[in-house]
Structures are given as structure tokens and as C-alpha cells.
N, C-alpha and C. Protein backbone atom coordinates (compact mmCIF):
# COMPACT_ATOMS: atom_id res chain seq x y z
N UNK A 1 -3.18 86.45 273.54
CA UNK A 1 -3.96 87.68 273.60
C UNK A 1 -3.73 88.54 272.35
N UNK A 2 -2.73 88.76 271.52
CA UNK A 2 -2.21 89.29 270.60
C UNK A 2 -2.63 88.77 269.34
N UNK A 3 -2.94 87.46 269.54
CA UNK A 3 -3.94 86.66 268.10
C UNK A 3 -5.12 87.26 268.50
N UNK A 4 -5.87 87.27 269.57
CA UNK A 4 -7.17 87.50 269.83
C UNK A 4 -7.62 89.07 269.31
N UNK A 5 -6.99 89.88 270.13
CA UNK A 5 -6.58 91.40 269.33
C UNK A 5 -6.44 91.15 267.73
N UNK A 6 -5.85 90.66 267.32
CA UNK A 6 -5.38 90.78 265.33
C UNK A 6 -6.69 90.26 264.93
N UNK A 7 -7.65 89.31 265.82
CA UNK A 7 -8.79 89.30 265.22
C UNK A 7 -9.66 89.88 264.85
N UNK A 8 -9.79 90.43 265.99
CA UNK A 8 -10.84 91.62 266.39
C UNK A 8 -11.01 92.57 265.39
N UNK A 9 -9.50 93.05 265.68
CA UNK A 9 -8.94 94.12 264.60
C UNK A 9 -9.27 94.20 262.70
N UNK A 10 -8.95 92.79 262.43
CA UNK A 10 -9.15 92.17 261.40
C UNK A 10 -10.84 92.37 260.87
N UNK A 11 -11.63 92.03 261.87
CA UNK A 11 -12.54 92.03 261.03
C UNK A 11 -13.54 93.39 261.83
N UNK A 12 -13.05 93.90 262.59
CA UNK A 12 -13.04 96.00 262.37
C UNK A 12 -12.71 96.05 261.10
N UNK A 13 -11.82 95.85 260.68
CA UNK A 13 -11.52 96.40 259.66
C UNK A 13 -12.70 95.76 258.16
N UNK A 14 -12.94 94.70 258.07
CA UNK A 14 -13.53 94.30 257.20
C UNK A 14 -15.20 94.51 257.61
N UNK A 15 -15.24 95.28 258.72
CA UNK A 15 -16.84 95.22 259.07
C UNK A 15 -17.15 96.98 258.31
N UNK A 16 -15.96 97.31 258.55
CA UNK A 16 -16.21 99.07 258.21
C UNK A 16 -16.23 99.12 257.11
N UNK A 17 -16.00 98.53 256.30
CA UNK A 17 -16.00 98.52 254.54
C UNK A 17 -17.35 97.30 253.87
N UNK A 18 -17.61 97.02 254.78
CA UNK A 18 -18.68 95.84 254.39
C UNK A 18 -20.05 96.33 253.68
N UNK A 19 -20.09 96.97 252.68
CA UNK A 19 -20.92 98.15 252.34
C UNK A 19 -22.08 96.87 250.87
N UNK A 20 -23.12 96.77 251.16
CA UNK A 20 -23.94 96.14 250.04
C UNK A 20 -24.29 94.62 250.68
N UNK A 21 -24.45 94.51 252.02
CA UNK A 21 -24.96 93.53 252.43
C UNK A 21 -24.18 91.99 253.13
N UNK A 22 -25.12 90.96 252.85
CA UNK A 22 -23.83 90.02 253.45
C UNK A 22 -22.96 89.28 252.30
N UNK A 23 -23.84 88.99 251.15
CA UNK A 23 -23.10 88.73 250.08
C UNK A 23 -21.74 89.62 249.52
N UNK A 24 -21.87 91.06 250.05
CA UNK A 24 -21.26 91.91 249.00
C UNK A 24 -20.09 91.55 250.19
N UNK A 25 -19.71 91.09 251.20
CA UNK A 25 -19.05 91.32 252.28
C UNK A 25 -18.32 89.78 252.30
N UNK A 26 -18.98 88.96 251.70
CA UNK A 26 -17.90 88.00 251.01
C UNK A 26 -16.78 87.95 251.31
N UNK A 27 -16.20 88.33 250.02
CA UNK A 27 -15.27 88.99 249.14
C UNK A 27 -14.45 89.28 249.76
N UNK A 28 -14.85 90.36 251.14
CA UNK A 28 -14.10 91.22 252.17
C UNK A 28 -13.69 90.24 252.89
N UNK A 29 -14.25 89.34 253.56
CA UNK A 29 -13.51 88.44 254.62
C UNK A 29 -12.88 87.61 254.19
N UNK A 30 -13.21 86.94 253.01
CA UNK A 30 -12.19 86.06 252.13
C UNK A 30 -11.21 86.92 252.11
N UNK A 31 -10.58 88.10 251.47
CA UNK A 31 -9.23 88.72 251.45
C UNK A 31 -8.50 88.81 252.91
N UNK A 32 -9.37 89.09 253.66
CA UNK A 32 -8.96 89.25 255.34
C UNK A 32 -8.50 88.14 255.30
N UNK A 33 -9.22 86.90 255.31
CA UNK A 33 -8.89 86.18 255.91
C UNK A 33 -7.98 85.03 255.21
N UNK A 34 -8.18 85.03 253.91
CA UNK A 34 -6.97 84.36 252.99
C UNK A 34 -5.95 84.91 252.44
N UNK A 35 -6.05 86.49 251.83
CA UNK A 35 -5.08 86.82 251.56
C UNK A 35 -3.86 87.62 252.90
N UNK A 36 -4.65 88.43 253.25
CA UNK A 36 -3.96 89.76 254.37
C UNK A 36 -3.15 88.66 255.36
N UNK A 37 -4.35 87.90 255.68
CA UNK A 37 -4.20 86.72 257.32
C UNK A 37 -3.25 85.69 257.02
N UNK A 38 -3.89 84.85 256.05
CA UNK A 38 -3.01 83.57 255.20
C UNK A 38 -4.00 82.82 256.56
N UNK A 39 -4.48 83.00 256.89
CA UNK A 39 -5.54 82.00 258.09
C UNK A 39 -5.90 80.76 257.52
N UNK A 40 -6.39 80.56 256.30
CA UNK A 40 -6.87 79.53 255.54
C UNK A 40 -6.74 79.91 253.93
N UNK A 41 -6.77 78.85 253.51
CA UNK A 41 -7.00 78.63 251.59
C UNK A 41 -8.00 79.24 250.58
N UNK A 42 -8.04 78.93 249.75
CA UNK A 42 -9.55 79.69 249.19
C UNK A 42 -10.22 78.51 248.72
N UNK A 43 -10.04 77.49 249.01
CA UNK A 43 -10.94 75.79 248.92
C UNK A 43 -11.26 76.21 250.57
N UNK A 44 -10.63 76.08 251.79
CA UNK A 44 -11.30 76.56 253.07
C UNK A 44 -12.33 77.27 252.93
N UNK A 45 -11.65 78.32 252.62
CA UNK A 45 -13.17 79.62 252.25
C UNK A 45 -14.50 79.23 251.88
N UNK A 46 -13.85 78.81 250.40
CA UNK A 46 -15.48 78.21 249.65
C UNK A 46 -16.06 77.04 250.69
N UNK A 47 -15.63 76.25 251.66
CA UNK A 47 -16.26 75.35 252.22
C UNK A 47 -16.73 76.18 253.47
N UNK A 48 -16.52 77.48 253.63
CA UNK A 48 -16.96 78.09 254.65
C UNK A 48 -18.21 78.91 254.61
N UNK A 49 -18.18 79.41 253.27
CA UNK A 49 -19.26 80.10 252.57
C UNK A 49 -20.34 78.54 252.37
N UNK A 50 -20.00 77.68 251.93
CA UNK A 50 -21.18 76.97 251.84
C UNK A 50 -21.82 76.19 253.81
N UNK A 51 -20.90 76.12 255.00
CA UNK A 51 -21.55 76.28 255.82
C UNK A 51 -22.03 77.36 256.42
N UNK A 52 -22.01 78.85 255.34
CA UNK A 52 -22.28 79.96 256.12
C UNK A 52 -23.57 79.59 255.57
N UNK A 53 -24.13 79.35 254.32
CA UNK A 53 -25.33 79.41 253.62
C UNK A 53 -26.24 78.27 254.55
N UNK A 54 -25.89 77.41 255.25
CA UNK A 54 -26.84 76.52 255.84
C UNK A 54 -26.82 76.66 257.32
N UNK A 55 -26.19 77.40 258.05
CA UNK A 55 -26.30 78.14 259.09
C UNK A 55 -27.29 79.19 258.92
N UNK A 56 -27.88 79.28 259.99
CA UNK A 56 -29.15 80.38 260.28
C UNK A 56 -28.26 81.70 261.33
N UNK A 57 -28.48 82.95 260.61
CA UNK A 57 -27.80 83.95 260.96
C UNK A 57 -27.65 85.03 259.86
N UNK A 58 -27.09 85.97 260.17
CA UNK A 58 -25.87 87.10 259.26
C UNK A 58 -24.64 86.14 258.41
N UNK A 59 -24.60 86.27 257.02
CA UNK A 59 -23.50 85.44 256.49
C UNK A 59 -22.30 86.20 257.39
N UNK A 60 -22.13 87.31 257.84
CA UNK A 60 -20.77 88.00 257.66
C UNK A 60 -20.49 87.67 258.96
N UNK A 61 -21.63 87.43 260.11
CA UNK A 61 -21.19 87.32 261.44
C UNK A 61 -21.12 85.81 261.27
N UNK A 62 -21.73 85.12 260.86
CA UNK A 62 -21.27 83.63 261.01
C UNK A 62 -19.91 83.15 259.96
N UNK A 63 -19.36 83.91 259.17
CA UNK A 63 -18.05 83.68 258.13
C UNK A 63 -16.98 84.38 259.96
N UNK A 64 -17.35 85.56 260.31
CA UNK A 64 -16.28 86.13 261.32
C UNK A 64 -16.05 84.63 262.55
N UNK A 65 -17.36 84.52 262.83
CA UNK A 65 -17.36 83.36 263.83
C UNK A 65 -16.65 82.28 263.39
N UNK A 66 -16.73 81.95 262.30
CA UNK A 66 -16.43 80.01 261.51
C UNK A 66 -14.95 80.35 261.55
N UNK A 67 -14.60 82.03 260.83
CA UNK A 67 -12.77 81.96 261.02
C UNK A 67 -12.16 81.91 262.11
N UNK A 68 -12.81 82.69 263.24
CA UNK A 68 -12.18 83.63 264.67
C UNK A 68 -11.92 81.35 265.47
N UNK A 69 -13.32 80.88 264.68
CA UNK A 69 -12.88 79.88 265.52
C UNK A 69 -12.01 78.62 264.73
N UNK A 70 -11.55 78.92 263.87
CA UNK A 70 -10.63 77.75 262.82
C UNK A 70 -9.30 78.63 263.43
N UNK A 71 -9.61 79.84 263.79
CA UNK A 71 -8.11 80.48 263.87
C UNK A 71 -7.71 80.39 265.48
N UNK A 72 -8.59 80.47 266.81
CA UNK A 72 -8.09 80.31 268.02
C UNK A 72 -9.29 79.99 268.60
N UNK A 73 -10.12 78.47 267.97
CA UNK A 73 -10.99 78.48 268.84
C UNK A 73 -12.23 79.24 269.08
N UNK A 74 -13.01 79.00 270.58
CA UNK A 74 -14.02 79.65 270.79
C UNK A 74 -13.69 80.89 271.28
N UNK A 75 -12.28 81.16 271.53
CA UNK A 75 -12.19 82.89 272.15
C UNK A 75 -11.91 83.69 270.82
N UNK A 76 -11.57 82.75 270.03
CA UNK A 76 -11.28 83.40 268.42
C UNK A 76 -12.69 83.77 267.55
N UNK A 77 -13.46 82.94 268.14
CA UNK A 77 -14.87 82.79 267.33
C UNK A 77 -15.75 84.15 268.43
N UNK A 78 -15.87 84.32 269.15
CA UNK A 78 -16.37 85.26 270.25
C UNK A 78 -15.31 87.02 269.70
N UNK A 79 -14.34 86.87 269.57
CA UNK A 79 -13.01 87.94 269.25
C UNK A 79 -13.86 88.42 267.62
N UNK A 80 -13.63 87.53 266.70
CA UNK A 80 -14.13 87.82 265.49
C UNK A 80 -15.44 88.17 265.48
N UNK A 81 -16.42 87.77 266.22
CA UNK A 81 -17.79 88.37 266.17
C UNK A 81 -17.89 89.36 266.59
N UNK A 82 -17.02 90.06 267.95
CA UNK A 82 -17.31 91.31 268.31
C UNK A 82 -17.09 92.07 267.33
N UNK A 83 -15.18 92.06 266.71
CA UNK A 83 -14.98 92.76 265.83
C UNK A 83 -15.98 92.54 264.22
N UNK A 84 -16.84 92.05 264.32
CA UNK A 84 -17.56 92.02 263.14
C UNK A 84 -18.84 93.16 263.34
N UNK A 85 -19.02 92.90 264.57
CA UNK A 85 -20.45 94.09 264.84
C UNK A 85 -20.13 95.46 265.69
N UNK A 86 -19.16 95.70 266.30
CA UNK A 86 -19.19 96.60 266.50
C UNK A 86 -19.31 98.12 265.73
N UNK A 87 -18.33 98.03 265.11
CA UNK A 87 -18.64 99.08 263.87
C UNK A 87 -19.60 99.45 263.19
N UNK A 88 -20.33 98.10 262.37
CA UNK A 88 -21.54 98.70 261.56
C UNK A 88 -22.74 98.39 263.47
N UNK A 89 -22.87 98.19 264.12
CA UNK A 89 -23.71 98.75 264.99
C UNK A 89 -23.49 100.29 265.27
N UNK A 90 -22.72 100.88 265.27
CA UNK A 90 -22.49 102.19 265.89
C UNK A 90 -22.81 102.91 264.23
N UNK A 91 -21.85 102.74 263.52
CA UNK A 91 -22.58 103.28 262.11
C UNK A 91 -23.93 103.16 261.60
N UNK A 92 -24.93 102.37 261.63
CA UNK A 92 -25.74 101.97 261.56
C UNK A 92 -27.01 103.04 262.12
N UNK A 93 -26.50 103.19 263.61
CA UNK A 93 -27.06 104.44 263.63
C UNK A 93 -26.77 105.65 264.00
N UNK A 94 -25.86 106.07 263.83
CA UNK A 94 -25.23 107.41 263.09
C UNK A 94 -25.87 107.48 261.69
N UNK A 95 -25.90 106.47 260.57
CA UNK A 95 -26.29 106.66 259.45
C UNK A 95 -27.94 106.51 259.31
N UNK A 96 -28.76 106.26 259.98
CA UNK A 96 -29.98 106.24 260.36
C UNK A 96 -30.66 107.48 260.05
N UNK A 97 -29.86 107.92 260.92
CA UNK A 97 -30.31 109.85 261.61
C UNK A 97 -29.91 110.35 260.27
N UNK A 98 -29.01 109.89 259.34
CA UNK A 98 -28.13 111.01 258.30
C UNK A 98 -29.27 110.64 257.05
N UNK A 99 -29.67 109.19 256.65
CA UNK A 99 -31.06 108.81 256.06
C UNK A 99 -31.54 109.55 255.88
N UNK A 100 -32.75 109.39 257.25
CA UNK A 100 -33.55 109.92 257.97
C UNK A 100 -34.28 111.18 257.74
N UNK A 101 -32.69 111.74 257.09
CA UNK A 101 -32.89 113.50 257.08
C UNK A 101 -33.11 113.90 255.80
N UNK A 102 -31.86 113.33 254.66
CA UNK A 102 -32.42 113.12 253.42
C UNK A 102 -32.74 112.25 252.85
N UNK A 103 -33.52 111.68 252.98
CA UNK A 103 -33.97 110.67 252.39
C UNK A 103 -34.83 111.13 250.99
N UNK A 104 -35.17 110.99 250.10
CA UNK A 104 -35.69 111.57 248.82
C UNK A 104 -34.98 113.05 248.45
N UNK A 105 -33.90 113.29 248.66
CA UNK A 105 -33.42 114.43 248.17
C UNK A 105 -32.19 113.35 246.76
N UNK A 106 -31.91 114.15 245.90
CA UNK A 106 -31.59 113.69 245.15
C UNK A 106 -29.63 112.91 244.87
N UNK A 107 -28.86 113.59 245.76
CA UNK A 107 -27.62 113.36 246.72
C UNK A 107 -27.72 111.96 246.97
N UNK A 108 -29.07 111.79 248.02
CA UNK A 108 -28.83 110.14 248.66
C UNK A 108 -29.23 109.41 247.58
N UNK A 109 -30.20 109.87 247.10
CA UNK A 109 -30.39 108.52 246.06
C UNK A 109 -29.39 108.28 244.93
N UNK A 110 -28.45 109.20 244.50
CA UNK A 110 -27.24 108.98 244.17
C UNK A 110 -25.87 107.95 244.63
N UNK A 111 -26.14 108.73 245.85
CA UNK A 111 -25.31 107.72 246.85
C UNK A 111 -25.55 106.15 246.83
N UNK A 112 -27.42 106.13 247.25
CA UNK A 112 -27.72 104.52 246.93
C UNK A 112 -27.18 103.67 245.56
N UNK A 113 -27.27 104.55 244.71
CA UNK A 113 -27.32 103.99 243.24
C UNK A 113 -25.59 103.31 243.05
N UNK A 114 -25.15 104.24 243.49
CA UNK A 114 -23.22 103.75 244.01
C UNK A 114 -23.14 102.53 244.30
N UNK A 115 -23.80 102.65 245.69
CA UNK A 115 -23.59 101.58 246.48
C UNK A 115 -24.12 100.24 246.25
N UNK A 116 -25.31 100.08 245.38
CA UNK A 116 -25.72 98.99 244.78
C UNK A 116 -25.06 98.48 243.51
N UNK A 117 -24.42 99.81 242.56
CA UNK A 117 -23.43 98.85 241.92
C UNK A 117 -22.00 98.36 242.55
N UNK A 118 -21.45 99.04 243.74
CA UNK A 118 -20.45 98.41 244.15
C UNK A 118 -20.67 97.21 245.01
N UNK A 119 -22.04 97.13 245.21
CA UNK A 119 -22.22 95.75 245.80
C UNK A 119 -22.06 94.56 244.39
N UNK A 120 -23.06 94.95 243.46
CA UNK A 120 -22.94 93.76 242.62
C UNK A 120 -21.89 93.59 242.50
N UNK A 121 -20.36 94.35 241.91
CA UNK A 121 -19.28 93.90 241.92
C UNK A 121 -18.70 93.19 242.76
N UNK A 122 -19.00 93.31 243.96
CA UNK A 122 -18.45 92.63 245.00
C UNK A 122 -19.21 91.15 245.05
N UNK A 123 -20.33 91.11 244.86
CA UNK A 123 -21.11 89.80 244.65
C UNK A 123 -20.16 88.93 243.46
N UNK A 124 -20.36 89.43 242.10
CA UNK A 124 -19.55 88.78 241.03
C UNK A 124 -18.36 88.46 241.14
N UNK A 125 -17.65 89.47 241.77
CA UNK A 125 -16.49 88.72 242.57
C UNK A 125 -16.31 87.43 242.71
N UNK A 126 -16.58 87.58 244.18
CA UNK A 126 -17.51 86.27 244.87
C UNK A 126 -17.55 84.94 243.91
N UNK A 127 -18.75 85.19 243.31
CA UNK A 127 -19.29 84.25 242.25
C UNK A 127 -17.77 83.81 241.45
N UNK A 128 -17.11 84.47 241.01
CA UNK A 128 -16.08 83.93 240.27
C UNK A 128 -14.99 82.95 240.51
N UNK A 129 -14.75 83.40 241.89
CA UNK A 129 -13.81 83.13 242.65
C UNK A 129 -14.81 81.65 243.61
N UNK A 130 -15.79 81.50 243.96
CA UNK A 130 -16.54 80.15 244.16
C UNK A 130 -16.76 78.99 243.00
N UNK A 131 -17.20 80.13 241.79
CA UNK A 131 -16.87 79.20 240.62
C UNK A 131 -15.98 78.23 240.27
N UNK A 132 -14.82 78.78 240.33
CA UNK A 132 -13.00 78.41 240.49
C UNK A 132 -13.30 77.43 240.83
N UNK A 133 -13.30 77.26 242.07
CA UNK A 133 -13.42 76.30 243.38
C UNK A 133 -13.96 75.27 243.27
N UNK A 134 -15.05 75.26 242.47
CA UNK A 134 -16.40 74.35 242.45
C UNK A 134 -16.24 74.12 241.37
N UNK A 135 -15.80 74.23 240.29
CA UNK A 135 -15.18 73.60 239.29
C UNK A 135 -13.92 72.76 239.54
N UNK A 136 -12.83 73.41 239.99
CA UNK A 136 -11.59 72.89 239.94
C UNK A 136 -11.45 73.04 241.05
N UNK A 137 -11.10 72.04 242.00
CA UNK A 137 -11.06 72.50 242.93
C UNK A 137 -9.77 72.19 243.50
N UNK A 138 -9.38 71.83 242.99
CA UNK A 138 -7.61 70.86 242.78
C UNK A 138 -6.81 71.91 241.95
N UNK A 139 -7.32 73.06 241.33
CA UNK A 139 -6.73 73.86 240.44
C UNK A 139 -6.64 73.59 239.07
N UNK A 140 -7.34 72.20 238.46
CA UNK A 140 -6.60 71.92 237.61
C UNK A 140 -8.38 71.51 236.77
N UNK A 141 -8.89 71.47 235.85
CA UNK A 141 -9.67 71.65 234.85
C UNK A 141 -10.23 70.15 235.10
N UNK A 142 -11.54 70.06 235.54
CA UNK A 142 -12.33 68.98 235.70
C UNK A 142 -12.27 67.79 234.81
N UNK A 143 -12.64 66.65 235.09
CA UNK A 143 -13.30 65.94 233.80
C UNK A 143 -14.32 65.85 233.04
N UNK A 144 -14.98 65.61 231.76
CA UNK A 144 -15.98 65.96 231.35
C UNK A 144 -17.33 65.92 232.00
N UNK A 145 -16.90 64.34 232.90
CA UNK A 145 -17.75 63.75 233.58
C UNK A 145 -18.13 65.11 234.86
N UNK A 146 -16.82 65.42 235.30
CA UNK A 146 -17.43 66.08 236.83
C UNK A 146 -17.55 67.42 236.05
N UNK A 147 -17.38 67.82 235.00
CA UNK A 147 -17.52 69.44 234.90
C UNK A 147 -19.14 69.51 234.77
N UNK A 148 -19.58 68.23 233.95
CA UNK A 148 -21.22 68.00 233.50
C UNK A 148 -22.02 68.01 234.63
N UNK A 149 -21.50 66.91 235.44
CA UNK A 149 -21.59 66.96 236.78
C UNK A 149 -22.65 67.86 238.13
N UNK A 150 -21.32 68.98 238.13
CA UNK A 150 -21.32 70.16 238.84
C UNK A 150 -22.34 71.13 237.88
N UNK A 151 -22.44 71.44 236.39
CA UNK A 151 -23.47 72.50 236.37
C UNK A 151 -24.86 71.80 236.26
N UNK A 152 -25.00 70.62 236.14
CA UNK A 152 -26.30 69.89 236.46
C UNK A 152 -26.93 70.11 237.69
N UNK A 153 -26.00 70.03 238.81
CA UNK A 153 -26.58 70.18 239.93
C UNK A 153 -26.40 71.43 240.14
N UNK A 154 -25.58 72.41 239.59
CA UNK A 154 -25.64 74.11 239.99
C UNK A 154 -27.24 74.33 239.29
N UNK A 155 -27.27 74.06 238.10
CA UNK A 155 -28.05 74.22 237.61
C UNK A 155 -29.55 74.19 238.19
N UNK A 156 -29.65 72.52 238.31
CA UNK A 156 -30.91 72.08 239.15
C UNK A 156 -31.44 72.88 240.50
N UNK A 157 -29.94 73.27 241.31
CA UNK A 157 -30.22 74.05 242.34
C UNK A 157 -30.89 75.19 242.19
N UNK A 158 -30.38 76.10 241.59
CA UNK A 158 -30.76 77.35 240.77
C UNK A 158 -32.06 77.37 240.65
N UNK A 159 -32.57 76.47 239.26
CA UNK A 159 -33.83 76.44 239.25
C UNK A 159 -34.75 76.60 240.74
N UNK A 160 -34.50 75.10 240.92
CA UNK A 160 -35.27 74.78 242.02
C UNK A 160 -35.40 76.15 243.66
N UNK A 161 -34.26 76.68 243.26
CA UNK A 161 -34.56 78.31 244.38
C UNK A 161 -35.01 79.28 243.17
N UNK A 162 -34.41 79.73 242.49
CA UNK A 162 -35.00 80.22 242.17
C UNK A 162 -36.41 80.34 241.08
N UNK A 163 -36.73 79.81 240.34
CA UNK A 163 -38.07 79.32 239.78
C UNK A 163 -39.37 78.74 240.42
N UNK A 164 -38.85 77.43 241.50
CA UNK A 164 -39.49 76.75 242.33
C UNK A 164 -39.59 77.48 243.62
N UNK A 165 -39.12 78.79 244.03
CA UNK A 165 -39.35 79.48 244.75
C UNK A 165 -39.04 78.25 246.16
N UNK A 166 -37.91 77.06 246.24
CA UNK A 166 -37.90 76.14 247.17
C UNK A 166 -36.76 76.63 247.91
N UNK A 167 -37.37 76.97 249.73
CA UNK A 167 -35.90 77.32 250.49
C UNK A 167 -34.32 76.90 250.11
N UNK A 168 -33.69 77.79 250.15
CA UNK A 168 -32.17 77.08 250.16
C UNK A 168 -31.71 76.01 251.11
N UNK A 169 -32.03 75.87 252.05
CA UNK A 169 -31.85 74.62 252.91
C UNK A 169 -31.77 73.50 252.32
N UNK A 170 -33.26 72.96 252.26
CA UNK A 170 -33.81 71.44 251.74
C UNK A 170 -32.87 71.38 250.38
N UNK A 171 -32.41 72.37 249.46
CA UNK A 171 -31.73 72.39 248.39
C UNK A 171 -30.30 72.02 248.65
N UNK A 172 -29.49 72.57 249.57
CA UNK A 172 -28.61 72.33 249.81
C UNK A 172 -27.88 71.28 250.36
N UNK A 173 -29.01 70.79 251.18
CA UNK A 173 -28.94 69.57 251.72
C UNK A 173 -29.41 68.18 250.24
N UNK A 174 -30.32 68.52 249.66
CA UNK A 174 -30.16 67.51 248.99
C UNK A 174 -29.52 67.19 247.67
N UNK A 175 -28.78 68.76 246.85
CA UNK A 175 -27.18 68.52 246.23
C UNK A 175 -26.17 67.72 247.60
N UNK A 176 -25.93 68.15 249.13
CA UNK A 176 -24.68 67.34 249.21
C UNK A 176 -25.00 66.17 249.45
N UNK A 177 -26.33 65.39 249.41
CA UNK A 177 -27.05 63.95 249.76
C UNK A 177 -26.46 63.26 248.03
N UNK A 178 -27.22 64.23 247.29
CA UNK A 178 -26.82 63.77 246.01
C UNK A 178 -25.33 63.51 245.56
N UNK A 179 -24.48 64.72 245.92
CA UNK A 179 -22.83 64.12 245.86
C UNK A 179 -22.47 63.13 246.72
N UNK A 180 -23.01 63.10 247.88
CA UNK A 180 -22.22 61.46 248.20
C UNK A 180 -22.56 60.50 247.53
N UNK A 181 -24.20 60.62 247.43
CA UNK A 181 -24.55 59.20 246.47
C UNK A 181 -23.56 59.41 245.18
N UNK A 182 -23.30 60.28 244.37
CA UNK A 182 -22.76 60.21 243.18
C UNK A 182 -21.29 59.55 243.39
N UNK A 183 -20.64 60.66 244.39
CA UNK A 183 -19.04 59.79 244.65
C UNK A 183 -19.06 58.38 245.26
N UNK A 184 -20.08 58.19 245.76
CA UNK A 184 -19.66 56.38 246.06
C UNK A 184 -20.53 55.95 245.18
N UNK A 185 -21.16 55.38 244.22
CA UNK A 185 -21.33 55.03 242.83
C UNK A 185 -20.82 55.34 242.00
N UNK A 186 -19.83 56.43 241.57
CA UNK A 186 -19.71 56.80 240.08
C UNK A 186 -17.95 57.13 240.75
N UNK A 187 -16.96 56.49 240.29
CA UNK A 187 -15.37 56.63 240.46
C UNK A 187 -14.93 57.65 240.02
N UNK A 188 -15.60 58.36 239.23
CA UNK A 188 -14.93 59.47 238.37
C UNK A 188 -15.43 60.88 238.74
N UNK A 189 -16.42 60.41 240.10
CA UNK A 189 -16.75 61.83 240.43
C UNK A 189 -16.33 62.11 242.04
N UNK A 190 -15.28 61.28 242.41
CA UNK A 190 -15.03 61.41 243.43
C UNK A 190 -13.06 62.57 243.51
């Protein structure tokens, strides 16, 4: 009951600061949950963030769910989701009404302007720290072969969402179709 509670708690705490969306909120549960918790690794993480991206949902409620349940299960995964929504539900609208009121006065749109650069930081974060990962993921500096590898297909992906305007799904699914074919043909990319 006392793990179940530290969950909860845990991501109260990371739901009340979760400020710039689900990307910007990353960042936040990765520290919860790798650094503060020690719950999992930051190779865990990054493999969590990439089943958060092909799961249909909230990244932040399905990252609370994927930990609550690597950490105790389905009462862990149920524990972490409450504590993921309760907070910004009740803030949410409290801050509605506070909008609401000024909205085009010159204060909030200040405020917004904040909050969108402290999101990008929190995004780049993110990005850096997945980078790591997806490069090295062993810690230790790729081979030419897999470093070429990996931005071919970051690359290709990229395009293909963003240029080709093609869902992230079908994309995602067919980079990890493409890495198996690559690691069982090619020895050096496994």
C-alpha cells in the first residue's frame, strides 16, 4: 500500500508542474521516474517514450500508466494514472475561469509567451537526452555503420511525418519492421 501511495504521490507531483503539454512533460516523468524513483534506466525510459508514441492516448497518462505498471503492476498502473490526472483536472478548471477573464489583456499573454518557451526547453531536453539513447545506447559511441544507420532512418522518418504529412503510426511501425530486417541481415547493426 505504501508503494501504491509513493506512486500516486509521485506523479501529483509531476502532474502539477507538467506545464507545455505532453511532450514538455517528458522530461518530468523521466526525472520522477529515473532519477528521484531509480524505478527504471534511461534506455527503459526511451523504450517507454517510444511505446508511449504508438499507443493512442495522453503521452503523460500513458508514460504514468506504462511506469505505475513496470513498478507494481496493474494497481501501480491504475495508482499512477490517478495521480497523473487529478491535479491538472481540478487546475484545469480553476484556470479556465482565470483565462476566461483575461484573456487578451496584456499580463496573460505574457504569461503564455513564458510558458511556451519553458515548454520548448523542456521538449529539447527530451530530444537530447533520447538522442543519447538512440545513438548510443550502450553508452559508448556507435559504429560508423550504425551511427549512418540511425540518422537515415531518423531522418527518413522525419521527412516522411513531417513533409509527407504521413501519420506517425504507419512510420513507426515501419522504421521498427525496417530494424529487424536490418539486424538480422546486416551483423553490425545488431
Amino acid at each position: 500500500m505504501t508503494l501504491l501511495i509513493g506512486i500516486v504521490l509521485a506523479f501529483m507531483r509531476v502532474s502539477v508542474i507538467a506545464f507545455g503539454g505532453a511532450y514538455a512533460a517528458i522530461p518530468l516523468v523521466e526525472n520522477e521516474a529515473v532519477a528521484v524513483q531509480g524505478w527504471m534506466t534511461y534506455e527503459q525510459f526511451a523504450d517507454l517514450v517510444a511505446l508511449d508514441e504508438i499507443t493512442p492516448g495522453p503521452i503523460i497518462i500513458n508514460s504514468a500508466t506504462f511506469v505505475g505498471m513496470r513498478v507494481a503492476g496493474i494497481p501501480g498502473a491504475i495508482a499512477a494514472t490517478l495521480g497523473s490526472i487529478l491535479i491538472p483536472c481540478t487546475l484545469v478548471m480553476l484556470l479556465y475561469r482565470l483565462y476566461s477573464r483575461f484573456k487578451g489583456s496584456a499580463m496573460m499573454d505574457n504569461v503564455m509567451v513564458s510558458l511556451k518557451c519553458m515548454a520548448i526547453a523542456l521538449i529539447a531536453s527530451t530530444l537530447v537526452r533520447l538522442a543519447a539513447a538512440a545513438f548510443m545506447p550502450d553508452g559508448n559511441l556507435p559504429s560508423i555503420t550504425r551511427g549512418c544507420y540511425t540518422i537515415v532512418v531518423m531522418g527518413t522518418a522525419f521527412f516522411l511525418i513531417h513533409n509527407r504529412q504521413i501519420s506517425p503510426l504507419p512510420v513507426m511501425l515501419g522504421c521498427g519492421l525496417v530494424n529487424l530486417v536490418a539486424c538480422s541481415l546486416l551483423p553490425l547493426m545488431a
